[in-house]
Protein backbone atom coordinates (compact mmCIF):
# COMPACT_ATOMS: atom_id res chain seq x y z
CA UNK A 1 186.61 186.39 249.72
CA UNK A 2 185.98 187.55 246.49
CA UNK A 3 183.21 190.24 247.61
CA UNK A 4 185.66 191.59 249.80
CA UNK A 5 188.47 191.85 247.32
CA UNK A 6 186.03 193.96 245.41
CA UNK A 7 184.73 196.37 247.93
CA UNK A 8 188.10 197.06 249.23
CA UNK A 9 189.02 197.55 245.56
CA UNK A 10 186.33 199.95 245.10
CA UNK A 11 186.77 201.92 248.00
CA UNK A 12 190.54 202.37 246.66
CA UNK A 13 189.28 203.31 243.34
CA UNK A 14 186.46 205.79 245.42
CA UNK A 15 189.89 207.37 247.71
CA UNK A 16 191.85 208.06 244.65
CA UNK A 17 189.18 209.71 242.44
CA UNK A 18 188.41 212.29 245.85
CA UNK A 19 192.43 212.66 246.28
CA UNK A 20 192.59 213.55 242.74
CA UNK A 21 189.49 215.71 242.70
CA UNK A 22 190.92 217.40 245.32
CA UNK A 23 194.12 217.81 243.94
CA UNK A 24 192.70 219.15 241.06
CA UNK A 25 190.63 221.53 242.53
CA UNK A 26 193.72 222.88 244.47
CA UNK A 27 195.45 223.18 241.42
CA UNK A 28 192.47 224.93 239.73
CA UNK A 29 192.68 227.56 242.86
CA UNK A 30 196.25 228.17 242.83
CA UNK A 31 195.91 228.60 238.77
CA UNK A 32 193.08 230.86 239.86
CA UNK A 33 194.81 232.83 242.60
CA UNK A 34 197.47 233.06 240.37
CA UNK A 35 195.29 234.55 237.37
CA UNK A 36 193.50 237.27 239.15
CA UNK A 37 196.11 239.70 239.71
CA UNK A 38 196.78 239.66 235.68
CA UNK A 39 193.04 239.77 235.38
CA UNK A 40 193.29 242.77 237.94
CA UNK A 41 195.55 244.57 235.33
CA UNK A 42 193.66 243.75 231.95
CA UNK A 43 190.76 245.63 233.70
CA UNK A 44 192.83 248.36 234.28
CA UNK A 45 194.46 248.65 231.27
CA UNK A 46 190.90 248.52 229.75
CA UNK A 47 189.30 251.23 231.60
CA UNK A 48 192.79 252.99 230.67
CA UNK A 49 192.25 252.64 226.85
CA UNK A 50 188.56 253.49 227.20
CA UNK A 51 189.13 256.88 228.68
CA UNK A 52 192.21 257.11 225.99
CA UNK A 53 189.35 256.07 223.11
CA UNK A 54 187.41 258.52 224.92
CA UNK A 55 190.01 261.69 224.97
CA UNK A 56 190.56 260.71 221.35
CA UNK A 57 186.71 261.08 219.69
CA UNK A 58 186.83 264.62 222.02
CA UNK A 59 189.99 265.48 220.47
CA UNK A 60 188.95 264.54 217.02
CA UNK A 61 185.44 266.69 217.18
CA UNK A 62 187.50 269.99 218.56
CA UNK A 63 189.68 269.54 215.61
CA UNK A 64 187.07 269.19 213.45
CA UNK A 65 185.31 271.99 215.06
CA UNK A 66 188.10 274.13 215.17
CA UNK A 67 189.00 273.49 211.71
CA UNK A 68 185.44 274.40 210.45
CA UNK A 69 185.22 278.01 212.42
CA UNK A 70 189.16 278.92 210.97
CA UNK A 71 188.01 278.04 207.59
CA UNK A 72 188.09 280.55 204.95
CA UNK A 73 190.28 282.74 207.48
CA UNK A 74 188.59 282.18 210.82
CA UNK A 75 185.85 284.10 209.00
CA UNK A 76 183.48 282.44 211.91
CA UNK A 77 185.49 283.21 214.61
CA UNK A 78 184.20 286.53 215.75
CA UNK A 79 180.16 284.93 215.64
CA UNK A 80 181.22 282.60 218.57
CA UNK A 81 184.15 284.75 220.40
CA UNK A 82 183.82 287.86 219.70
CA UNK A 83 179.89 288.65 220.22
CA UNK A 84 179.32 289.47 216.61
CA UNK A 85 175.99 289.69 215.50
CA UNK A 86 174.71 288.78 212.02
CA UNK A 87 173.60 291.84 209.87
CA UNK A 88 174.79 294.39 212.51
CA UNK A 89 176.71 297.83 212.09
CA UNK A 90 180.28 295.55 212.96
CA UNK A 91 179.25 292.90 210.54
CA UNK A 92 179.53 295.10 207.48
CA UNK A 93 182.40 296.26 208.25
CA UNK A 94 183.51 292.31 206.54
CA UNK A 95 184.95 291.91 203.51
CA UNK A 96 182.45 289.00 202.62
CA UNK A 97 180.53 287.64 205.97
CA UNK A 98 179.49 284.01 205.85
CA UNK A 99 175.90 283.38 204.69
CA UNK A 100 172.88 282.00 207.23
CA UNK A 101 173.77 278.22 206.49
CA UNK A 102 176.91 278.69 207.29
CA UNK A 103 176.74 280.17 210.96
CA UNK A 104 173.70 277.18 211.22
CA UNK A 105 175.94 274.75 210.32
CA UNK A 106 179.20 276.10 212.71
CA UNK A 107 175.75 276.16 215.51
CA UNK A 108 175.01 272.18 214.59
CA UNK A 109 178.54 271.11 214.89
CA UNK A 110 179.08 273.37 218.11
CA UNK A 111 176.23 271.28 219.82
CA UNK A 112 177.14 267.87 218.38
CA UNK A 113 180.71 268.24 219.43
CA UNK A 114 178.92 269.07 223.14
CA UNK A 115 176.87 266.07 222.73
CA UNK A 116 179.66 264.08 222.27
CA UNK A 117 181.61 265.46 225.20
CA UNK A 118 178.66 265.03 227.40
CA UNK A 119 177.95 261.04 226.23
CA UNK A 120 181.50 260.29 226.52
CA UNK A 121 181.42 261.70 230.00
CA UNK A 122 178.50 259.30 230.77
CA UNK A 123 180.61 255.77 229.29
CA UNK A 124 183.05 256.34 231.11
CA UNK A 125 181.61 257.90 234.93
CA UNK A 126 184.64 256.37 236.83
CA UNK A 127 187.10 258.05 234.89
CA UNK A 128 189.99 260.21 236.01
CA UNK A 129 189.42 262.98 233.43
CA UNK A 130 188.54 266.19 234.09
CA UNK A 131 185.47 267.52 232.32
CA UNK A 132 184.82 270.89 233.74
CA UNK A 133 186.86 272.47 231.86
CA UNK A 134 185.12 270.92 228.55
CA UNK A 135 181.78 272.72 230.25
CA UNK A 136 183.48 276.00 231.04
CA UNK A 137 184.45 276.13 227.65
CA UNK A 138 180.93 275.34 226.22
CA UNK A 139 179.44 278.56 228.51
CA UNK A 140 182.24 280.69 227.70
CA UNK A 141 181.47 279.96 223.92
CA UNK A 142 177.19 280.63 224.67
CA UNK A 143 178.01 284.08 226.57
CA UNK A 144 180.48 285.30 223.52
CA UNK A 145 178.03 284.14 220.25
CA UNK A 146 174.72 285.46 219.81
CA UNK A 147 174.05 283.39 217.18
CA UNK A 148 174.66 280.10 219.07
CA UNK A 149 171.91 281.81 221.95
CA UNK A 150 169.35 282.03 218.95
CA UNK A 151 170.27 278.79 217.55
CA UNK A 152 169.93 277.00 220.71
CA UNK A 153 166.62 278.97 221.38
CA UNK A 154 165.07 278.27 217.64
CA UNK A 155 166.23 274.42 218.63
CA UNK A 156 165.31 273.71 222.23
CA UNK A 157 162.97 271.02 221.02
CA UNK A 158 165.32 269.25 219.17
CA UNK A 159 167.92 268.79 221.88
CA UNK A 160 167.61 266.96 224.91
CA UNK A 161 167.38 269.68 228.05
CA UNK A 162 170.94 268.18 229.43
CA UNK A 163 172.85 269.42 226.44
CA UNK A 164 171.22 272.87 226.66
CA UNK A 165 171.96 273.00 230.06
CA UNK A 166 175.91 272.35 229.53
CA UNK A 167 176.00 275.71 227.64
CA UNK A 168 174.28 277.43 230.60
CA UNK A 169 171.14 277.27 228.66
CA UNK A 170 168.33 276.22 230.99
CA UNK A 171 165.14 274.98 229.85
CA UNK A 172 162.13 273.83 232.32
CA UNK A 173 159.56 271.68 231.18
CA UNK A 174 156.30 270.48 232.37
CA UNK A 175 156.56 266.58 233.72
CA UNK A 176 153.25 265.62 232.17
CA UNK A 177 153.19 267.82 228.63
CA UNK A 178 156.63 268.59 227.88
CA UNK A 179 156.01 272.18 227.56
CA UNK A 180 158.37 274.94 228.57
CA UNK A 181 157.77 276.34 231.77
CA UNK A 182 160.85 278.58 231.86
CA UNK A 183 164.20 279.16 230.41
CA UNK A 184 167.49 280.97 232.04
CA UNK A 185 170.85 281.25 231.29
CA UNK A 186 173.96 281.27 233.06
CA UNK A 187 175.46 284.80 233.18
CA UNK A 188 179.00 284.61 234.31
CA UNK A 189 182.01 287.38 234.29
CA UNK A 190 183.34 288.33 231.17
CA UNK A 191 186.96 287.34 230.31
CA UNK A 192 189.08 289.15 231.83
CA UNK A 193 186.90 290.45 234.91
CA UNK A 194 187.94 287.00 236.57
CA UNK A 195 190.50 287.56 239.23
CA UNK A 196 191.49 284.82 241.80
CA UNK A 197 189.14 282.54 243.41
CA UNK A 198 186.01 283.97 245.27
C-alpha cells in the first residue's frame, strides 16, 4: 500500500510541476506579446534618433564649412561659386586674395564634409532623408570652382572613386592595376538656364 501511496504521490507532484510549467510559460507569452509592441517602438524611436544623429554631424560639417569659406569676408566665396580662378585677370582685381594653402585647405574640408555626407548616407540606407539634394549641391559647387576641379584632379588617388563621383567627377580604373582608364565629368546647366522639368 505504501508503493502505491508513493506513485500516486509522485504522479501529483509530476501534474503540478507540468500545470505550473505551463502556466508559466503562458505567462512568459502574454508578458512577451505584451512587450513587443513597446519593443516595436524603441526600434523606431532608434532608427528616428539615428537619422536625427545623422542630420546633426551633416549640419555641423556645413556650418563648419560654411563658416571657413565666409571667413575673413567670404574672401573664398567667389573660388567655389563664382568660377574664380587663382592668379587670373579677375583675381587681382582683390584687395588681398587668399594664399595656395588656403584654397587647399577650403578643397580638403569641401571633400571631407562630402565624405561625411556620403558615409552617413550608407549607416543609415533605410532612412527617410533625402540626399539628392546634398549631391546636387556637391556638383553645383564642382561646375562653379576651378580650383576644387584641380584639387580633385591633383588628388584622385587619395580619394576613394565614390566620393569623386558625388561631385560629378568620374574616374575609371583598371580592375587588376588600379590605373586610370578614363575620367569625365558631369556637365550640367548653369544656374539659371534651368527652367521646369524636362
Amino acid at each position: 500500500m505504501i508503493l502505491f501511496a508513493s506513485t500516486t504521490t509522485a504522479e501529483w507532484l509530476t501534474a503540478y510541476g507540468t500545470v505550473a510549467a505551463a502556466g508559466f510559460a503562458l505567462i512568459a507569452t502574454i508578458v512577451a506579446v505584451w512587450q513587443l509592441p513597446r519593443i516595436a517602438g524603441e526600434l523606431t524611436l532608434a532608427a528616428q534618433t539615428n537619422v536625427s544623429q545623422a542630420y546633426a554631424v551633416v549640419a555641423e560639417r556645413s556650418a563648419a564649412l560654411r563658416d571657413l569659406l565666409a571667413n575673413n569676408e567670404a574672401d573664398l566665396y567667389p573660388y567655389f561659386y563664382e568660377r574664380l580662378r587663382p592668379h587670373s585677370k579677375r583675381e587681382r582685381s582683390f584687395p588681398k586674395p587668399p594664399n595656395e594653402g588656403t584654397l587647399q585647405l577650403a578643397c580638403e574640408a569641401i571633400v571631407d564634409f562630402a565624405d561625411v555626407c556620403v558615409e552617413q548616407r550608407k549607416s543609415i540606407p533605410g532612412a527617410d532623408m533625402d540626399w539628392s539634394t546634398w549631391d546636387a549641391y556637391f556638383r553645383d559647387l564642382y561646375q562653379h570652382s576651378p580650383v576644387l576641379k584641380q584639387f580633385l584632379r591633383d588628388n584622385k588617388d587619395f580619394y576613394p572613386d565614390y566620393l569623386t563621383t558625388v561631385f560629378g567627377y568620374i574616374v575609371v580604373r583598371d580592375e587588376q592595376t588600379g590605373n586610370v582608364k578614363s575620367e569625365w565629368k558631369v556637365s550640367e546647366k548653369r544656374r539659371g538656364e534651368m527652367h521646369g522639368f524636362p
